[in-house]
N, C-alpha and C. Protein backbone atom coordinates (compact mmCIF):
# COMPACT_ATOMS: atom_id res chain seq x y z
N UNK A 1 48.95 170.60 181.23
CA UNK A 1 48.97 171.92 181.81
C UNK A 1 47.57 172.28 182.34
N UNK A 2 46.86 171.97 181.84
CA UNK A 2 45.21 172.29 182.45
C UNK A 2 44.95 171.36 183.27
N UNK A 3 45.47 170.25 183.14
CA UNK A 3 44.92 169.43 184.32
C UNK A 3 45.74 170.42 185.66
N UNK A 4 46.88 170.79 185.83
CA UNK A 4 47.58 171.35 186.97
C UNK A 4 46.81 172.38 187.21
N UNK A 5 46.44 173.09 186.02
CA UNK A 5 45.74 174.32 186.62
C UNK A 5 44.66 174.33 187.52
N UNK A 6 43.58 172.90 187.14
CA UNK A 6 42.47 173.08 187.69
C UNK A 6 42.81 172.20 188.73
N UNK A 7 43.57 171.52 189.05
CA UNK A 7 43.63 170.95 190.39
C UNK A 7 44.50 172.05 191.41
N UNK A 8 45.36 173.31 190.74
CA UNK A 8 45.05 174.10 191.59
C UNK A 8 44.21 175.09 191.72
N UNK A 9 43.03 175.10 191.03
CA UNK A 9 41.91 175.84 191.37
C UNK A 9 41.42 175.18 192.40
N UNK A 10 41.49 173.95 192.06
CA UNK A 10 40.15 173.02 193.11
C UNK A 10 41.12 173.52 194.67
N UNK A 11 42.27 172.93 194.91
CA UNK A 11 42.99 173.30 195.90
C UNK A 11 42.77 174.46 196.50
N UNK A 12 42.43 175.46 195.81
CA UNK A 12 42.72 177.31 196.18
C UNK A 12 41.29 177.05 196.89
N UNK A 13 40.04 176.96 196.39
CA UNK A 13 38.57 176.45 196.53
C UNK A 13 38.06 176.20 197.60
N UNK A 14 39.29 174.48 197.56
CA UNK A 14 38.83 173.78 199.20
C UNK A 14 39.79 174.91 200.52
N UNK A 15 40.94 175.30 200.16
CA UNK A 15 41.51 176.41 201.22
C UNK A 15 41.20 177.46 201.69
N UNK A 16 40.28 177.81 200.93
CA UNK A 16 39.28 179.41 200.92
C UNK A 16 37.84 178.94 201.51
N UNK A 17 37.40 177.64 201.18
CA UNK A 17 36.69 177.65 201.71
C UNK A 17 36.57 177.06 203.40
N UNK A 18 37.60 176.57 203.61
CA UNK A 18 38.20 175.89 204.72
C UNK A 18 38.86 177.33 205.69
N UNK A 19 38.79 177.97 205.12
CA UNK A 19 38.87 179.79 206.32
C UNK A 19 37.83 180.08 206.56
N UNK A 20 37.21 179.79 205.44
CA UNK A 20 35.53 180.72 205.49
C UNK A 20 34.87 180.25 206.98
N UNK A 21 34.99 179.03 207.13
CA UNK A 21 34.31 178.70 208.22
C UNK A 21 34.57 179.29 209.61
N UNK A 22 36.10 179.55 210.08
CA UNK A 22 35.73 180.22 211.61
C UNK A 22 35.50 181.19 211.25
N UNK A 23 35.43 182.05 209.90
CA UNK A 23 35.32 183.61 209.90
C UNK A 23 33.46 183.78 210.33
N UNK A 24 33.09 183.02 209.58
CA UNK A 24 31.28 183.05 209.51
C UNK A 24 31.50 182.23 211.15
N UNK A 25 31.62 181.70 212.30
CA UNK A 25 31.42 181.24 213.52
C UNK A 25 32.66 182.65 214.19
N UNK A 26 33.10 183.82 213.81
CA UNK A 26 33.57 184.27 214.74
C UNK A 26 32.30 185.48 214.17
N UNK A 27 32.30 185.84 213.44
CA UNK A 27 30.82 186.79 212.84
C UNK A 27 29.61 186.44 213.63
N UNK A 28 29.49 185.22 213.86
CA UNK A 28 27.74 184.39 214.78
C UNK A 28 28.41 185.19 216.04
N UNK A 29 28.88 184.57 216.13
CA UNK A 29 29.83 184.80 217.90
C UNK A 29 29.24 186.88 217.91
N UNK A 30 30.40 187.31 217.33
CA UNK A 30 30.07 188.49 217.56
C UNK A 30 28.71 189.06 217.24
N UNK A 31 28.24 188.59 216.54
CA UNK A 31 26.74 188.83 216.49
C UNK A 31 25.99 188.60 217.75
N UNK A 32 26.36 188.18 218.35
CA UNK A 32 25.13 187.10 219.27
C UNK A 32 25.81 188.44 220.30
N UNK A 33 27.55 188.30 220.39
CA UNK A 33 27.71 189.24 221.49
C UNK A 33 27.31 190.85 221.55
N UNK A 34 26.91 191.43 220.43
CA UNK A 34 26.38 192.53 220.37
C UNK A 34 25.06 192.79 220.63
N UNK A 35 24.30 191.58 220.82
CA UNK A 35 23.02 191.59 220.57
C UNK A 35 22.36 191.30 222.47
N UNK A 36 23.64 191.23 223.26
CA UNK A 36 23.88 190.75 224.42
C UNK A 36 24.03 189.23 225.18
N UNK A 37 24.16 188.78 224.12
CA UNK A 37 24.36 187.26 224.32
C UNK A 37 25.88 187.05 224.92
N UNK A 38 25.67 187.33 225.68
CA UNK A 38 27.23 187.06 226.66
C UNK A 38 27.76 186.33 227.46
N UNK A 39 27.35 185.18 226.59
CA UNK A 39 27.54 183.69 226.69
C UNK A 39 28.05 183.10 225.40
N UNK A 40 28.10 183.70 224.66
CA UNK A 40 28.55 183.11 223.24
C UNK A 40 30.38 183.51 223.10
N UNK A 41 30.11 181.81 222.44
CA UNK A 41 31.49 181.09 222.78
C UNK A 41 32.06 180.95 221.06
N UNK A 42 33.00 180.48 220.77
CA UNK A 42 33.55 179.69 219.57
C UNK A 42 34.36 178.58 219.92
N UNK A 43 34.72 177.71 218.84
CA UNK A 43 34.96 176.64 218.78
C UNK A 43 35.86 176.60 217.79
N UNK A 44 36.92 177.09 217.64
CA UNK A 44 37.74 176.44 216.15
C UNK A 44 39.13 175.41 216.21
N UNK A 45 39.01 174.73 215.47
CA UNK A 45 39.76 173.22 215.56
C UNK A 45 40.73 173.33 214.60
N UNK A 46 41.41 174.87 214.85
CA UNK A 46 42.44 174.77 213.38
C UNK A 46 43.64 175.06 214.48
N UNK A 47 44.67 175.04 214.02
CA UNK A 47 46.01 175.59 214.30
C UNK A 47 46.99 176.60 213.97
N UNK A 48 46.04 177.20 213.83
CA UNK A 48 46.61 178.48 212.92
C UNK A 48 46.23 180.25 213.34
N UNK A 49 45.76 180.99 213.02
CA UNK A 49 45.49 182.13 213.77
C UNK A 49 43.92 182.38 213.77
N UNK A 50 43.45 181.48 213.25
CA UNK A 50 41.92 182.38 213.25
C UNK A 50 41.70 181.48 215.28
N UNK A 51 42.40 179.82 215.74
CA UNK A 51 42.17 178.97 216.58
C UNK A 51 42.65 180.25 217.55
N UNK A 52 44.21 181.08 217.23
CA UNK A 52 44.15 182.04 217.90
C UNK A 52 43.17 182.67 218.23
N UNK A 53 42.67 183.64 217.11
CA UNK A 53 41.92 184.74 217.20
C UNK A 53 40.42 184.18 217.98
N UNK A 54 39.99 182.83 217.74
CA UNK A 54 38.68 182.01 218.84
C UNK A 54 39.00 182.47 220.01
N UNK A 55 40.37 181.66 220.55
CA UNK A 55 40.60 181.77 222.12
C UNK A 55 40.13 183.51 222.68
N UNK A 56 40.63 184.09 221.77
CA UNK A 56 40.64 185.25 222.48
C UNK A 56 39.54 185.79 222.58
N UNK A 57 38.45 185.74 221.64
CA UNK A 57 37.73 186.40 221.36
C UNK A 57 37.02 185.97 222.36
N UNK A 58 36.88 184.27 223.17
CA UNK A 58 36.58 183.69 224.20
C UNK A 58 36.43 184.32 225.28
N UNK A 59 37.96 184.86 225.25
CA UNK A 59 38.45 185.55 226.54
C UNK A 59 37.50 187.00 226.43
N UNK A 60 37.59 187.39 225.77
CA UNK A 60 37.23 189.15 225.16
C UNK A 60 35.48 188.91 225.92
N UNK A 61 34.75 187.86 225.87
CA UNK A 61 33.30 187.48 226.17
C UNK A 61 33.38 187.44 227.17
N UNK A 62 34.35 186.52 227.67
CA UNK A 62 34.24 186.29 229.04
C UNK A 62 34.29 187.83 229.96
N UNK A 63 35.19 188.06 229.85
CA UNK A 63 35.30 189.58 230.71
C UNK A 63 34.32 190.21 230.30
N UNK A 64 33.58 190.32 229.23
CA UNK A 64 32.46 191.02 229.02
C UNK A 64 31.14 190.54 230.08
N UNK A 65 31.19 189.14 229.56
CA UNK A 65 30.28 188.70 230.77
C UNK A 65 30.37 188.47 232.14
N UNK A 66 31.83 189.10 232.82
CA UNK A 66 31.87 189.11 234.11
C UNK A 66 31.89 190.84 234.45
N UNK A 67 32.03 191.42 233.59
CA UNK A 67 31.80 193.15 233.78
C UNK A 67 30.20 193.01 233.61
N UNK A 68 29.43 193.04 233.03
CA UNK A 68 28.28 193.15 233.14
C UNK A 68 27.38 192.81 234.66
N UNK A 69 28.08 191.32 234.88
CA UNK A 69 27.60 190.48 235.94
C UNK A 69 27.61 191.85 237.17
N UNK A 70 28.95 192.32 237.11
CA UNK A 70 29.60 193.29 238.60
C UNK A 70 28.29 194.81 238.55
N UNK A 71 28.06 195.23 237.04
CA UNK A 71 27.48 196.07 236.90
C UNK A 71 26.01 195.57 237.38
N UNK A 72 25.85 194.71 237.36
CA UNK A 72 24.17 194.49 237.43
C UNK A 72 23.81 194.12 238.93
N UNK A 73 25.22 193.62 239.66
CA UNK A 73 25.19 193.56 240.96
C UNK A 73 24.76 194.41 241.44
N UNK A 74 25.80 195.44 241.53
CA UNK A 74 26.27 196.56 241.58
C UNK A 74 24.93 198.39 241.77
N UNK A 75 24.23 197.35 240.58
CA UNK A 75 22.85 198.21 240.01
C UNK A 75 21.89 197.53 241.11
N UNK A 76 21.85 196.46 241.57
CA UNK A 76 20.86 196.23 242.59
C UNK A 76 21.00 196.33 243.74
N UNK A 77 22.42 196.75 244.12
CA UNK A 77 22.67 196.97 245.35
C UNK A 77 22.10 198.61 245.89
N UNK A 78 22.48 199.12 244.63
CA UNK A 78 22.35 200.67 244.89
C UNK A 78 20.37 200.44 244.64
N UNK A 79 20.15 200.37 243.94
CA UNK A 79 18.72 200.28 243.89
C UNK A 79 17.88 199.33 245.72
N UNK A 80 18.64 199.17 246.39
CA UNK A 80 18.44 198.35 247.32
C UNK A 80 18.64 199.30 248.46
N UNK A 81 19.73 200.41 248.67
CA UNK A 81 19.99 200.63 249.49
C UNK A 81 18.69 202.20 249.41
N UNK A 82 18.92 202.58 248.14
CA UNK A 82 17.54 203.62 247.59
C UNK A 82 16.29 203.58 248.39
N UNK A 83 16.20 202.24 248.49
CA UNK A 83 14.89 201.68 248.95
C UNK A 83 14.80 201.69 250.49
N UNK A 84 15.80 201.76 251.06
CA UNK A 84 16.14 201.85 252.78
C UNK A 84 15.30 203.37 253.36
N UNK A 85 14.77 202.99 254.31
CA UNK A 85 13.79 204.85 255.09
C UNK A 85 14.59 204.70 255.92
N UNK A 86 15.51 203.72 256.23
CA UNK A 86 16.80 203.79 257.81
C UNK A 86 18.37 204.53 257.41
């Protein structure tokens, strides 16, 4: 009976710790993206919902980093035309 128990401790252990990992690489990720790093990507190699929750969060960057891109255009155009005496 104790041997079962602790081989499902060890089991619970390696499974908990085997989540932990995209949670701490979707935490970097959003870290980096708050900090304006809007280029930061993830990578998760599972099949399950956190591989979901990567893709998207992918996606969620990306549009972040193509709204910014339009805004900053956008900001030099008007700062450009400011600058016109014609």
């Amino acid at each position: 009976m104790f041997l079962t128990f602790a081989t499902v401790i060890l089991l619970s252990l390696r499974q908990i710790r085997r989540q932990l990992v995209p949670l701490r690489q979707l935490s970097d990720a959003a870290g980096a993206l708050s900090r304006g790093d809007f280029q930061s990507r993830v990578e998760i190699r599972t099949e399950d919902e956190f591989a979901h929750l990567g893709r998207t969060f992918n996606e969620m960057a990306a549009s972040i980093q193509r709204s910014f891109e339009i805004i900053t255009r956008s900001n030099e155009i008007g700062v450009s035309l400011t600058r016109q005496q014609d």
